[in-house]
PDB file of N, CA and C in Angstrom:
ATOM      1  N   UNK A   1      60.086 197.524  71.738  1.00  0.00           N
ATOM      2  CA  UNK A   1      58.849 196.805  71.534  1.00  0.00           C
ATOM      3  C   UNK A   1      57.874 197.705  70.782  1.00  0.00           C
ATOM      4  N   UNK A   2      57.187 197.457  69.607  1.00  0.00           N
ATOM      5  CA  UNK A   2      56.334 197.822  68.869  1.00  0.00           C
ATOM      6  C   UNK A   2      55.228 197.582  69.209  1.00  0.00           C
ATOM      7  N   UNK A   3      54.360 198.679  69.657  1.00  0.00           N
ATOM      8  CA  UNK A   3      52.604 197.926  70.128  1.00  0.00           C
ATOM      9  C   UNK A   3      51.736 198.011  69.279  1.00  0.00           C
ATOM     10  N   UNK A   4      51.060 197.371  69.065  1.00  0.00           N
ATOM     11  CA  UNK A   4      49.962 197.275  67.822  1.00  0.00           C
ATOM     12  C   UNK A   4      48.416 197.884  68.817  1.00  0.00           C
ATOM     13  N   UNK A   5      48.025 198.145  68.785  1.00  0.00           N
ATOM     14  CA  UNK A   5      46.761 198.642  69.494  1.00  0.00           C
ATOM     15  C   UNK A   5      45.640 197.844  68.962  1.00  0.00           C
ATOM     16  N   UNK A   6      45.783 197.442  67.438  1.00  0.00           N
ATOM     17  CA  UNK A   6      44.740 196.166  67.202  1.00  0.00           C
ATOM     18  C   UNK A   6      44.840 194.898  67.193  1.00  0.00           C
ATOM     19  N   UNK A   7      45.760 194.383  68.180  1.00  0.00           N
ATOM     20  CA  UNK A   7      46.207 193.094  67.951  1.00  0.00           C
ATOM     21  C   UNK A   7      45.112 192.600  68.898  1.00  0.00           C
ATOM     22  N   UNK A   8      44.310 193.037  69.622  1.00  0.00           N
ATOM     23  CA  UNK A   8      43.623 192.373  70.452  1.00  0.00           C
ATOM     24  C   UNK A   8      42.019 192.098  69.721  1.00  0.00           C
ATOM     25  N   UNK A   9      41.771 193.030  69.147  1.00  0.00           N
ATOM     26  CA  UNK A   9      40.683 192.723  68.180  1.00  0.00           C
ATOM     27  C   UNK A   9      40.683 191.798  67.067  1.00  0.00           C
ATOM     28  N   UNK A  10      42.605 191.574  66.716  1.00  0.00           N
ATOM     29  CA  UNK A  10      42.496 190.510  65.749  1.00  0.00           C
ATOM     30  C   UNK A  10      42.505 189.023  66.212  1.00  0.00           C
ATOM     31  N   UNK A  11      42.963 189.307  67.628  1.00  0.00           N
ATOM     32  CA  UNK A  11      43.177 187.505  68.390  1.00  0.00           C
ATOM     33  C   UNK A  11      41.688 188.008  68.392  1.00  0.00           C
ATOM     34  N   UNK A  12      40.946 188.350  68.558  1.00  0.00           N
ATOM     35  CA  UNK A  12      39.119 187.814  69.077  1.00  0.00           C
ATOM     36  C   UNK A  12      38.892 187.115  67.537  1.00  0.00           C
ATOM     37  N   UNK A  13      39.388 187.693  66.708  1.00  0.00           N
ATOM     38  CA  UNK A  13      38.476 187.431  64.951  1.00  0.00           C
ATOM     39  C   UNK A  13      38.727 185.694  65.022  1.00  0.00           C
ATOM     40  N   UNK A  14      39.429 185.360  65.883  1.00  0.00           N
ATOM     41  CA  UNK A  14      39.813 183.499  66.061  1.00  0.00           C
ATOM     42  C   UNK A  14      39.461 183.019  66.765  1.00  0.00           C
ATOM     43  N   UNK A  15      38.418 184.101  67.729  1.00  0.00           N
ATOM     44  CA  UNK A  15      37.603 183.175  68.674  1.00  0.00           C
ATOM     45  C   UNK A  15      37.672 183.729  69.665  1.00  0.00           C
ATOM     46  N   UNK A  16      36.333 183.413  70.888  1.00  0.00           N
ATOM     47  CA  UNK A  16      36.300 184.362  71.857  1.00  0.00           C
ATOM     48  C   UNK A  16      38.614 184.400  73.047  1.00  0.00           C
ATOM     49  N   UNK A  17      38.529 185.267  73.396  1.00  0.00           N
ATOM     50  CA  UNK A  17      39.538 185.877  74.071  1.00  0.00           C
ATOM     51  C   UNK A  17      39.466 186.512  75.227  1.00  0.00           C
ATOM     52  N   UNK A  18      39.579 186.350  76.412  1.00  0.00           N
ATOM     53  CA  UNK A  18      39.344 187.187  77.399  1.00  0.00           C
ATOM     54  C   UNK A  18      39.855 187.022  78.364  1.00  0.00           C
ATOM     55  N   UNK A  19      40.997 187.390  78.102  1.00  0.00           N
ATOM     56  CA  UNK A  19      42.436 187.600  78.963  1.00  0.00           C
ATOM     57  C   UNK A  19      42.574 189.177  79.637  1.00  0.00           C
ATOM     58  N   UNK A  20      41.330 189.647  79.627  1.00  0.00           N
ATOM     59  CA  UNK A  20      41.427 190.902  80.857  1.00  0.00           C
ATOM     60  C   UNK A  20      40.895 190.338  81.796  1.00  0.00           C
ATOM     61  N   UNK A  21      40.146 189.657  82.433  1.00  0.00           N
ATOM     62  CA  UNK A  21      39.574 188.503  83.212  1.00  0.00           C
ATOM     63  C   UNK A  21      40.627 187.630  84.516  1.00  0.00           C
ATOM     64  N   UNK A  22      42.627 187.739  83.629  1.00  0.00           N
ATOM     65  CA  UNK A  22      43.596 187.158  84.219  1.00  0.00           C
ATOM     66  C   UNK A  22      44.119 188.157  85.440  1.00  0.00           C
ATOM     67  N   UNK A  23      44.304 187.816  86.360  1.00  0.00           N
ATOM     68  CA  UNK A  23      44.572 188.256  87.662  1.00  0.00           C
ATOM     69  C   UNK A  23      45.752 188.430  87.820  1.00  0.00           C
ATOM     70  N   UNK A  24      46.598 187.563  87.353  1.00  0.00           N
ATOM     71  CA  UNK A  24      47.743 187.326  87.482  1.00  0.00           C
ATOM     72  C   UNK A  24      48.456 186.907  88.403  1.00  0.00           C
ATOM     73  N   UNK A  25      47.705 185.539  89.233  1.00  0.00           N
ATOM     74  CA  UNK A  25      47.646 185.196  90.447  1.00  0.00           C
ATOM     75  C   UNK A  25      48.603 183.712  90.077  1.00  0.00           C
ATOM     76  N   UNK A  26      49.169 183.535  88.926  1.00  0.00           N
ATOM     77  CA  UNK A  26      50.255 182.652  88.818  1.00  0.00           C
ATOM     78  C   UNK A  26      49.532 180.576  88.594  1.00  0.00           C
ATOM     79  N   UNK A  27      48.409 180.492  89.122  1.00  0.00           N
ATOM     80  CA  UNK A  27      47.555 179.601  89.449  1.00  0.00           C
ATOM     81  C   UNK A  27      47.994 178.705  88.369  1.00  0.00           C
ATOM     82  N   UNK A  28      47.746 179.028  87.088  1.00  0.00           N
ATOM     83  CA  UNK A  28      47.844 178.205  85.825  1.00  0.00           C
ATOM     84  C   UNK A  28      49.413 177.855  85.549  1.00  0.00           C
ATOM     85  N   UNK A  29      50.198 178.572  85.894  1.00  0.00           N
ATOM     86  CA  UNK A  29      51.624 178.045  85.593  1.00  0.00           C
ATOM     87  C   UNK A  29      51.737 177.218  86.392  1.00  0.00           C
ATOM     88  N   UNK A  30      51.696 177.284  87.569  1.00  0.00           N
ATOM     89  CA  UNK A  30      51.438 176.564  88.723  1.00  0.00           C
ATOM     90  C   UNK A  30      51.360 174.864  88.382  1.00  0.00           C
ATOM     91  N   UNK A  31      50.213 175.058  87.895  1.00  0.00           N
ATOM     92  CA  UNK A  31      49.344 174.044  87.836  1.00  0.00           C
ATOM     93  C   UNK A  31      49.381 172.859  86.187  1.00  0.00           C
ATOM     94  N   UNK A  32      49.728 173.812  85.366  1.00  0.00           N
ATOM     95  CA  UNK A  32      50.669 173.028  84.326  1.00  0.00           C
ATOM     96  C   UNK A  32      51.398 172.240  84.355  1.00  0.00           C
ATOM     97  N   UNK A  33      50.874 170.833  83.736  1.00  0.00           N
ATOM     98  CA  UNK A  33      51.935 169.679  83.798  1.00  0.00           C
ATOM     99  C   UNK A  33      52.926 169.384  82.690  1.00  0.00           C
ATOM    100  N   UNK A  34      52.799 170.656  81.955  1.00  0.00           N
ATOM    101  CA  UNK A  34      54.234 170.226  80.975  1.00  0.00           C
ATOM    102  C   UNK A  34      55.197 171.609  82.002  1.00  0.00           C
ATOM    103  N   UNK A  35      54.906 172.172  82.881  1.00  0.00           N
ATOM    104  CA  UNK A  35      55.905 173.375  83.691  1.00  0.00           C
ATOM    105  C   UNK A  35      56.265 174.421  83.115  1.00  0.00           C
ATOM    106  N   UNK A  36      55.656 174.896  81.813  1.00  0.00           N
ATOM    107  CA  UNK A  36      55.913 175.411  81.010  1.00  0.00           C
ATOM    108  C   UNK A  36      55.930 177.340  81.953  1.00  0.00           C
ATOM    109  N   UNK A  37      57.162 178.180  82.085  1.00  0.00           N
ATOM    110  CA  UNK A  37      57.010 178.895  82.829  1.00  0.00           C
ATOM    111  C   UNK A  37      55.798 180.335  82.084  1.00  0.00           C
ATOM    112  N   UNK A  38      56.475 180.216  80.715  1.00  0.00           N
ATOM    113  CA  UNK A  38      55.865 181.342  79.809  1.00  0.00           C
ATOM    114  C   UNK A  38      54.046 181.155  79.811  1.00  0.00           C
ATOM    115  N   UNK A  39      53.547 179.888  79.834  1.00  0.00           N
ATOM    116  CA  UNK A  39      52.476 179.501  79.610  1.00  0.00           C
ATOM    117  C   UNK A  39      51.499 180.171  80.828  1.00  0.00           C
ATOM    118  N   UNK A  40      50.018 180.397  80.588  1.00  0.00           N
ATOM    119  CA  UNK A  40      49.247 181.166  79.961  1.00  0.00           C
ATOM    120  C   UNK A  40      49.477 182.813  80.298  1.00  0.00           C
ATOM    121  N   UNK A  41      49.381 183.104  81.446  1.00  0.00           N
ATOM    122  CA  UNK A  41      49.601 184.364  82.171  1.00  0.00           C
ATOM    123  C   UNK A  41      50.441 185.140  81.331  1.00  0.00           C
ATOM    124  N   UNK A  42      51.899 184.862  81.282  1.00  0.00           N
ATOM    125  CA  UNK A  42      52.697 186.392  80.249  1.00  0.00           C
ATOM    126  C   UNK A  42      52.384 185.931  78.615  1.00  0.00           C
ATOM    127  N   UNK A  43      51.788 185.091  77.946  1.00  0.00           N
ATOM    128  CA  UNK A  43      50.832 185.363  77.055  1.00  0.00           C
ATOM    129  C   UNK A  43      49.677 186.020  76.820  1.00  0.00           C
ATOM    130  N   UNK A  44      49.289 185.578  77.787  1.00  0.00           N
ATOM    131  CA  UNK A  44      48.053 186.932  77.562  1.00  0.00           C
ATOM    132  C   UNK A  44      48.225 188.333  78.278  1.00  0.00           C
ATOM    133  N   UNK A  45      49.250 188.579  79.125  1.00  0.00           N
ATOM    134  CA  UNK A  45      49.602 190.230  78.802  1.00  0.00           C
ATOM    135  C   UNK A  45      50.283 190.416  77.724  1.00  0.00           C
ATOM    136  N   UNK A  46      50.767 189.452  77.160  1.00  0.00           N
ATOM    137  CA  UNK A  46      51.508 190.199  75.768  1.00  0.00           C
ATOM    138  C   UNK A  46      50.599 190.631  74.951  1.00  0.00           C
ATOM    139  N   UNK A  47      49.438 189.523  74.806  1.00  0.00           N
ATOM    140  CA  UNK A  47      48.171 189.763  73.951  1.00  0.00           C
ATOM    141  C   UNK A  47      47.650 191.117  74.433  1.00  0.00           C
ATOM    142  N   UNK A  48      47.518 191.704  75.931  1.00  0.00           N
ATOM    143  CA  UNK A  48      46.954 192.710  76.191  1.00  0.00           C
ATOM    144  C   UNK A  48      47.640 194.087  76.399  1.00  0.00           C
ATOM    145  N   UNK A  49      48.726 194.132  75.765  1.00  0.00           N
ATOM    146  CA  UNK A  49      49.732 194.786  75.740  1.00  0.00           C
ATOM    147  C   UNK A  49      49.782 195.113  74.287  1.00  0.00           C
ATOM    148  N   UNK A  50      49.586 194.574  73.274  1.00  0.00           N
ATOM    149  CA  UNK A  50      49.542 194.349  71.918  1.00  0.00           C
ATOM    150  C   UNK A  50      51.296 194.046  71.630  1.00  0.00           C
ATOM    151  N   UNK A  51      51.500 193.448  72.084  1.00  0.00           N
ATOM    152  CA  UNK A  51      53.042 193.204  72.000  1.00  0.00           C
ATOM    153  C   UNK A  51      53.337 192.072  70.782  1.00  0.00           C
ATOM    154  N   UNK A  52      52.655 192.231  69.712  1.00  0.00           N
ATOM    155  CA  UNK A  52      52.133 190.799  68.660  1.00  0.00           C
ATOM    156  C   UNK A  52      53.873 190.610  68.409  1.00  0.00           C
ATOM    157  N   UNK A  53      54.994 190.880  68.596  1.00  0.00           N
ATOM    158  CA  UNK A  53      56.132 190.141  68.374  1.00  0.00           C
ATOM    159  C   UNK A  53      56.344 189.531  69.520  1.00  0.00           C
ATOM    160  N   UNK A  54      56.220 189.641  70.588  1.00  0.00           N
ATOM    161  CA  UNK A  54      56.693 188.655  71.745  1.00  0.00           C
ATOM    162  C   UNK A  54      55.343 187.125  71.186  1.00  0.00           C
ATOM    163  N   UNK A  55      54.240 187.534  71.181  1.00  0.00           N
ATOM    164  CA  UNK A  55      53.188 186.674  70.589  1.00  0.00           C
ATOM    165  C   UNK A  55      53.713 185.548  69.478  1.00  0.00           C
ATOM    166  N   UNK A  56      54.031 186.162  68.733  1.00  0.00           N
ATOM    167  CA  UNK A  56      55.154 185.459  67.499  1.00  0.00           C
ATOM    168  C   UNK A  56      56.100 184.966  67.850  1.00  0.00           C
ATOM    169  N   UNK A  57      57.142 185.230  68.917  1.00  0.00           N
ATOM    170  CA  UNK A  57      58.246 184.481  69.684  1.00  0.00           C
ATOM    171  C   UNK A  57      57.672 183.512  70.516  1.00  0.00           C
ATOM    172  N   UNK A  58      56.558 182.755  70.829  1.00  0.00           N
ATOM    173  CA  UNK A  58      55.874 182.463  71.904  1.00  0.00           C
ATOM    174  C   UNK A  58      55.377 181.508  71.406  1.00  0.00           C
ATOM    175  N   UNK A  59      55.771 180.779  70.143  1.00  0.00           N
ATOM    176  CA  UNK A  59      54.878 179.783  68.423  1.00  0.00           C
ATOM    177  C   UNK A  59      55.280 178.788  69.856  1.00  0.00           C
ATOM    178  N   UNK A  60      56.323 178.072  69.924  1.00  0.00           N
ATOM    179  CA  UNK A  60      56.824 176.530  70.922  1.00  0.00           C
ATOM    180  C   UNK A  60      55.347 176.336  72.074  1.00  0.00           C
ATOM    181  N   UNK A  61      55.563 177.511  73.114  1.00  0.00           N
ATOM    182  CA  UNK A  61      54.295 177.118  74.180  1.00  0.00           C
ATOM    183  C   UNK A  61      53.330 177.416  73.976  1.00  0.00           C
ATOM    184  N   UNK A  62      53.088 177.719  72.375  1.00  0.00           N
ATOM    185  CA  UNK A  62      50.909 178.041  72.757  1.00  0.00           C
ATOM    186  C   UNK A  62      50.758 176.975  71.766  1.00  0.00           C
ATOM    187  N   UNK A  63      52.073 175.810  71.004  1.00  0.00           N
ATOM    188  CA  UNK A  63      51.682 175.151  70.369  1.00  0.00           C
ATOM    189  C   UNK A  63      51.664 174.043  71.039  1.00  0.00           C
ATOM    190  N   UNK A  64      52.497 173.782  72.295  1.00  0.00           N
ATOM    191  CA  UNK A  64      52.935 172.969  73.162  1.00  0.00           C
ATOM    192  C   UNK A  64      51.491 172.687  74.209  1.00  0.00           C
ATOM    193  N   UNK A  65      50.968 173.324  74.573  1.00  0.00           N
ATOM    194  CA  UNK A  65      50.098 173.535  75.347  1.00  0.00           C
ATOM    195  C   UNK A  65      48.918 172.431  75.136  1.00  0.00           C
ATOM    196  N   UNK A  66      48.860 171.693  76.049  1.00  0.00           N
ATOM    197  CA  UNK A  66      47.582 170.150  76.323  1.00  0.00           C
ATOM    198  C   UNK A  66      46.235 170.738  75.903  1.00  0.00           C
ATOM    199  N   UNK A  67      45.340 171.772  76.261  1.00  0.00           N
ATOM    200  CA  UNK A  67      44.272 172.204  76.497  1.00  0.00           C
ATOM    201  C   UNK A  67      43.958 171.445  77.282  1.00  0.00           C
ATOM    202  N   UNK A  68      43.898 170.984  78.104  1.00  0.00           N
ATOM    203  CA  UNK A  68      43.918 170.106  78.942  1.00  0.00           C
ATOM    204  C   UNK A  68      42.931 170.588  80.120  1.00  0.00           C
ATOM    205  N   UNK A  69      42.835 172.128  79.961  1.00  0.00           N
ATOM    206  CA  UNK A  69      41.944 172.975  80.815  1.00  0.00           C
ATOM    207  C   UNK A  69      42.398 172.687  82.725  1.00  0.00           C
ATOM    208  N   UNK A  70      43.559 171.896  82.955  1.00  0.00           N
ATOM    209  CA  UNK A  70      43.762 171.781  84.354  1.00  0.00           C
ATOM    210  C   UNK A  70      43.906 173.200  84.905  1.00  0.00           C
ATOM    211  N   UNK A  71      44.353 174.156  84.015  1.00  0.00           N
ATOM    212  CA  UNK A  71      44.665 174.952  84.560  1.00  0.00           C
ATOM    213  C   UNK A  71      43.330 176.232  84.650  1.00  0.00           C
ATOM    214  N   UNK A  72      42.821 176.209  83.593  1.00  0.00           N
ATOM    215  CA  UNK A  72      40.867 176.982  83.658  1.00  0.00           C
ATOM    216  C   UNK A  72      40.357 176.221  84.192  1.00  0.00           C
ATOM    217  N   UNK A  73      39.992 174.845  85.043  1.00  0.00           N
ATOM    218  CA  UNK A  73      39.158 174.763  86.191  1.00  0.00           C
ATOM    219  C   UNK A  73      40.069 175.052  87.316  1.00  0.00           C
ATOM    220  N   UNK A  74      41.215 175.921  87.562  1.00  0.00           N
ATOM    221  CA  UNK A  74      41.222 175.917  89.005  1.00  0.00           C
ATOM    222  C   UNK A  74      41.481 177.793  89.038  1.00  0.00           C
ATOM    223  N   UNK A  75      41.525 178.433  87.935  1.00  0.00           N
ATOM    224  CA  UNK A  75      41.248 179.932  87.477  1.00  0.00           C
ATOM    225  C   UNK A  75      40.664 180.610  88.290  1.00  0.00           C
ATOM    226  N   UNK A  76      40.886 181.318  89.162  1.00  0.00           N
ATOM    227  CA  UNK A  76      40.124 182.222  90.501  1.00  0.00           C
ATOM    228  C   UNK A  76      39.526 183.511  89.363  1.00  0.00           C
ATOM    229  N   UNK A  77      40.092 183.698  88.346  1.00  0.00           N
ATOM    230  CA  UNK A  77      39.668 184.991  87.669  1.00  0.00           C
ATOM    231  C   UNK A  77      38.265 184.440  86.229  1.00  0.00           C
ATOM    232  N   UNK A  78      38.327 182.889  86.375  1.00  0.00           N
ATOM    233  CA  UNK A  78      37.125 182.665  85.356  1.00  0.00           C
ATOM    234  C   UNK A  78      37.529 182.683  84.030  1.00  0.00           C
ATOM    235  N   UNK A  79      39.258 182.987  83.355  1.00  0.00           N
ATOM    236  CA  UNK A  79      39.998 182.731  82.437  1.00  0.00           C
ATOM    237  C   UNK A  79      38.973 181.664  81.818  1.00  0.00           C
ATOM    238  N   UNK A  80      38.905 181.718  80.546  1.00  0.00           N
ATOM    239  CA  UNK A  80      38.963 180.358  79.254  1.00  0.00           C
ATOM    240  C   UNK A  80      39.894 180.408  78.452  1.00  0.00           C
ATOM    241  N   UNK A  81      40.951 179.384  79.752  1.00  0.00           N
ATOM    242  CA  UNK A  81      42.114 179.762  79.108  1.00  0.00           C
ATOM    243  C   UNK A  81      42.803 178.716  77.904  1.00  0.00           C
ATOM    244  N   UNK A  82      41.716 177.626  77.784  1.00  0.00           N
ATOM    245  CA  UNK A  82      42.010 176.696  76.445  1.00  0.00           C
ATOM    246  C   UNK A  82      41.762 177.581  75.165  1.00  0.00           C
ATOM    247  N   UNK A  83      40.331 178.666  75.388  1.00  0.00           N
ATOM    248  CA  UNK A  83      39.811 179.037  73.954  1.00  0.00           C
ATOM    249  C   UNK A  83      40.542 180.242  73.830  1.00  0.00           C
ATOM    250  N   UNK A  84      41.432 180.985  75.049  1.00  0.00           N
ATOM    251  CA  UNK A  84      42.120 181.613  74.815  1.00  0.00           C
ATOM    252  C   UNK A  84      43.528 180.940  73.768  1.00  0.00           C
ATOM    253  N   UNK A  85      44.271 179.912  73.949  1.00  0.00           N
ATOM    254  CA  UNK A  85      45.302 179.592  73.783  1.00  0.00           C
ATOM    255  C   UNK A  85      44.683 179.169  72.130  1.00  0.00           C
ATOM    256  N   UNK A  86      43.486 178.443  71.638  1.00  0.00           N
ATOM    257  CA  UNK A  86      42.945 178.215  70.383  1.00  0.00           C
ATOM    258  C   UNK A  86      43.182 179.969  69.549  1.00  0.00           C
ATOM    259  N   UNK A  87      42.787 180.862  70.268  1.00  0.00           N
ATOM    260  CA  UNK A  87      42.558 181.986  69.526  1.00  0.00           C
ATOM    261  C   UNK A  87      44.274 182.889  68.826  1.00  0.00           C
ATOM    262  N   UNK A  88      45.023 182.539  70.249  1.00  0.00           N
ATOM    263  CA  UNK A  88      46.210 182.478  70.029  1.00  0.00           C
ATOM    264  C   UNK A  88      46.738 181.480  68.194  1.00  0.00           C
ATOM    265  N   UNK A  89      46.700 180.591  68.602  1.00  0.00           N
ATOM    266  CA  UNK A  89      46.485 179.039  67.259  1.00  0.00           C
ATOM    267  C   UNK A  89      46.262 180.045  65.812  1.00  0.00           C
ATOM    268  N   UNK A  90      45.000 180.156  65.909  1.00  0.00           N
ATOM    269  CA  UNK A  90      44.492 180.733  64.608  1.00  0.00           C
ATOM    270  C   UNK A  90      44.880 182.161  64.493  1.00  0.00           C
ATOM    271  N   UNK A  91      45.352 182.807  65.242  1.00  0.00           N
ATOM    272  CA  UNK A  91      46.229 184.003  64.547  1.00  0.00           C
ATOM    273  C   UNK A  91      47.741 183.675  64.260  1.00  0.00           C
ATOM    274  N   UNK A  92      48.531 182.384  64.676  1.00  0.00           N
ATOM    275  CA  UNK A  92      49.654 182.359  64.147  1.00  0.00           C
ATOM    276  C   UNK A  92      49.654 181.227  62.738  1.00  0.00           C
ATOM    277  N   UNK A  93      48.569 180.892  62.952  1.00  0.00           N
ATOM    278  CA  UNK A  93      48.163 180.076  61.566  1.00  0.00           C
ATOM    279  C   UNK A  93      48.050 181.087  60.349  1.00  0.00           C
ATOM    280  N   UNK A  94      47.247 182.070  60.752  1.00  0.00           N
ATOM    281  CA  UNK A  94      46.704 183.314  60.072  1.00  0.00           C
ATOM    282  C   UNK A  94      47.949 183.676  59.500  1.00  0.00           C
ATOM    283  N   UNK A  95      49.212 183.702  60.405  1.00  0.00           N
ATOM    284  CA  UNK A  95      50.333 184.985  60.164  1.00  0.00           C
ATOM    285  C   UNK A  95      51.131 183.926  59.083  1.00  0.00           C
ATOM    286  N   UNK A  96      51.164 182.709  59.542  1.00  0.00           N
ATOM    287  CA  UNK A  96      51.846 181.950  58.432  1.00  0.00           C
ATOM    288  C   UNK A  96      51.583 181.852  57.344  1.00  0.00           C
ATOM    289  N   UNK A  97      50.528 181.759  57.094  1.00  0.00           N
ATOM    290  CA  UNK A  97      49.775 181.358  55.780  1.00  0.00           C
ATOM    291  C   UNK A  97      49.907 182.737  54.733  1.00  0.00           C
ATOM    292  N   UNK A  98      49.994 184.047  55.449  1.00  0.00           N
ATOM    293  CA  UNK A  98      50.324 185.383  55.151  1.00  0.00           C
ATOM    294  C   UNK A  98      51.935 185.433  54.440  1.00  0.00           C
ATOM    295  N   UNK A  99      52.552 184.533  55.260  1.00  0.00           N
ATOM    296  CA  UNK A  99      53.920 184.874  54.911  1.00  0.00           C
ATOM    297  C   UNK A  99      54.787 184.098  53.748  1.00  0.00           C
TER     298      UNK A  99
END
């Protein structure tokens, strides 16, 4: 795994991000009605990990994803985890349009 150390400053340039906030208390997978297991939690440690290739392997569930916010109103850690998953959006938009 290759870590980028600025990948976290570049998911903010797409909008606020604040996935140090995640607890990792499982709540949102949980609570997801497409069951999606990857969805939000080991996305945003990848994001906080700078792990931007697992991020890039990850295009299906952050595109899949309702915003639906069921899962940020029941967030014990205060996650925004829709504008998180948008910020996600516009950096793989970003990477495409690059390529």
């Amino acid at each position: 795994m290759k870590v980028d150390p600025d990948f976290l400053d570049t998911l903010r340039l797409g909008g606020e991000f604040n996935a140090r906030q995640c607890i990792n208390c499982g709540t949102c997978t949980a609570l997801c009605p497409l069951g999606m297991e990857i969805m939000p939690r080991k996305l945003f440690r990848y994001a906080l990990l700078g792990n931007k290739e697992a991020v890039l392997k990850s295009t299906e569930p952050i595109y899949s994803c309702l915003l639906c916010k069921m899962c940020e109103a029941n967030c014990p850690g205060g996650v925004h985890i829709a504008e998180n998953v948008r910020a996600l959006r516009s950096y793989l938009n970003a990477e495409v349009l690059e390529v």
